[in-house]
Protein backbone atom coordinates (compact mmCIF):
# COMPACT_ATOMS: atom_id res chain seq x y z
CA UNK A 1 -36.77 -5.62 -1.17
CA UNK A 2 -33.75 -3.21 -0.68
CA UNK A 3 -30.45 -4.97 0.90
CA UNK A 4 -30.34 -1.87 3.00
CA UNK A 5 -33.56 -3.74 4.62
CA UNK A 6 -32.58 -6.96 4.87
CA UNK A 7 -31.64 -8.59 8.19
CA UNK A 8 -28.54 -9.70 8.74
CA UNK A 9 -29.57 -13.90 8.54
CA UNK A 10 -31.05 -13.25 4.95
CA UNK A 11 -26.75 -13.82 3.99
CA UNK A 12 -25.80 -16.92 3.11
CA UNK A 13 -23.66 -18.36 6.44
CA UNK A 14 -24.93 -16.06 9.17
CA UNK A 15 -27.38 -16.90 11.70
CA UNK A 16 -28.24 -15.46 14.58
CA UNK A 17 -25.53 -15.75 16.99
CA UNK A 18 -23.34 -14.49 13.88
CA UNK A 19 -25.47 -11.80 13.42
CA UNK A 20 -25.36 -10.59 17.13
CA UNK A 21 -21.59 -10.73 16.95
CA UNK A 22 -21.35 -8.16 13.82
CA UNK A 23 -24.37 -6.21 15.76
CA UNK A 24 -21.88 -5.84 18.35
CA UNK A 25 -19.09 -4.09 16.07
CA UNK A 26 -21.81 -2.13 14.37
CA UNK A 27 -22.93 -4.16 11.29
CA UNK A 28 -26.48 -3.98 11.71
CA UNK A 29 -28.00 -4.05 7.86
CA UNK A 30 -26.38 -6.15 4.92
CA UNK A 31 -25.04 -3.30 3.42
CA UNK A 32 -23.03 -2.69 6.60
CA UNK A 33 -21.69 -5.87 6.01
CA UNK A 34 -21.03 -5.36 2.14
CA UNK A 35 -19.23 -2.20 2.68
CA UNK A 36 -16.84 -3.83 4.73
CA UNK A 37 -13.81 -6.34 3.80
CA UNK A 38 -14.57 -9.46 5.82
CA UNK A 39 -11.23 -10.09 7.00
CA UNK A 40 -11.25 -6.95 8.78
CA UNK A 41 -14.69 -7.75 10.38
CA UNK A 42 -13.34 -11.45 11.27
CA UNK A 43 -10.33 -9.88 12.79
CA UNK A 44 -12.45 -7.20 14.66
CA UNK A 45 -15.10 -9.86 15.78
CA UNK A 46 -12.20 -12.04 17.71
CA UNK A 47 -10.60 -8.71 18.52
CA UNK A 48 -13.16 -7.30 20.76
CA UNK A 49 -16.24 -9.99 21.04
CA UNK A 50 -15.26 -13.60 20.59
CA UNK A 51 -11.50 -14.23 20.28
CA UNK A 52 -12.24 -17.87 20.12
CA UNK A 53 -13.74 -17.76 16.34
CA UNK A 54 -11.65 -20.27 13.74
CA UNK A 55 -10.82 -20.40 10.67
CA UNK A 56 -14.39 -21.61 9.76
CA UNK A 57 -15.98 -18.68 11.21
CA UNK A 58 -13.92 -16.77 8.59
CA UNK A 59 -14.80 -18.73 5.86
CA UNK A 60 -18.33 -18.15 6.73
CA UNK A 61 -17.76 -14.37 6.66
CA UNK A 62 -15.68 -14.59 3.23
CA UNK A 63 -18.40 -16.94 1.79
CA UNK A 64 -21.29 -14.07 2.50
CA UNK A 65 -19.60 -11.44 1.34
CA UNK A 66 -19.49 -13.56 -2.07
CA UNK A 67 -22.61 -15.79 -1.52
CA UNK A 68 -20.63 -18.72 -1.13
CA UNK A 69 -21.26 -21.45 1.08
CA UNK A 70 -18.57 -21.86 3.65
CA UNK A 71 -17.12 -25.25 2.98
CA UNK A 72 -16.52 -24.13 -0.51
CA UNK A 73 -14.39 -20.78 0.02
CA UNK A 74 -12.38 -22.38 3.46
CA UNK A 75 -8.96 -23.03 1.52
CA UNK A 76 -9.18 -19.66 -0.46
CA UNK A 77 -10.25 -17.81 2.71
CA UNK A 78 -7.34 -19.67 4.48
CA UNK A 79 -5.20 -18.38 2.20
CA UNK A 80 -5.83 -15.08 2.14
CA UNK A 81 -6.01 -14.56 5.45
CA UNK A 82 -2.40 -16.27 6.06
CA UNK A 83 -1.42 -13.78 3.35
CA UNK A 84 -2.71 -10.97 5.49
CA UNK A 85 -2.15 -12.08 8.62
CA UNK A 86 0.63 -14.31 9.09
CA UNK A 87 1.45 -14.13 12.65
CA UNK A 88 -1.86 -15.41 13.32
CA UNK A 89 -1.31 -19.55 11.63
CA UNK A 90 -2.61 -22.23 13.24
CA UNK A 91 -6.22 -21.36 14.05
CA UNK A 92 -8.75 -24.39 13.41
């Protein structure tokens, strides 16, 4: 089966309230999701749809765009995002 086919849940960490979030930014298809850099996404998600999402949440994004389960990327997805974002510490 094509990616372009697969639902959203067939990633490893979403489920299906995940997958209605990124349905509300437009990722509808796994390929939607590949094509785009997760930290954006997470950013966009508590931007306009939940602004409540953690640091966990992230890691679950990071860890599907890899195939990683979330618990195992959180520190390196921490990281990163500090990196990127570092006005924004301090979430979960």
């Amino acid at each position: 089966m094509k990616q372009q086919s697969q639902r959203l849940e067939s990633l490893t960490n979403i489920g299906r309230l995940t997958a209605r979030k990124l349905q509300t930014i437009g990722i509808l298809t796994v390929d939607d999701f590949l094509a785009r850099d997760p930290y954006e996404v997470f950013e966009e998600l508590r931007a306009f749809v939940d602004p409540s999402m953690c640091r966990c949440a992230l890691a679950c994004l990071v860890g599907a765009h890899h195939s990683i389960v979330w618990h195992k990327i959180r520190k390196e997805a921490t990281a990163e995002y500090e990196k990127r974002y570092p006005k924004l510490k301090g979430k979960c």
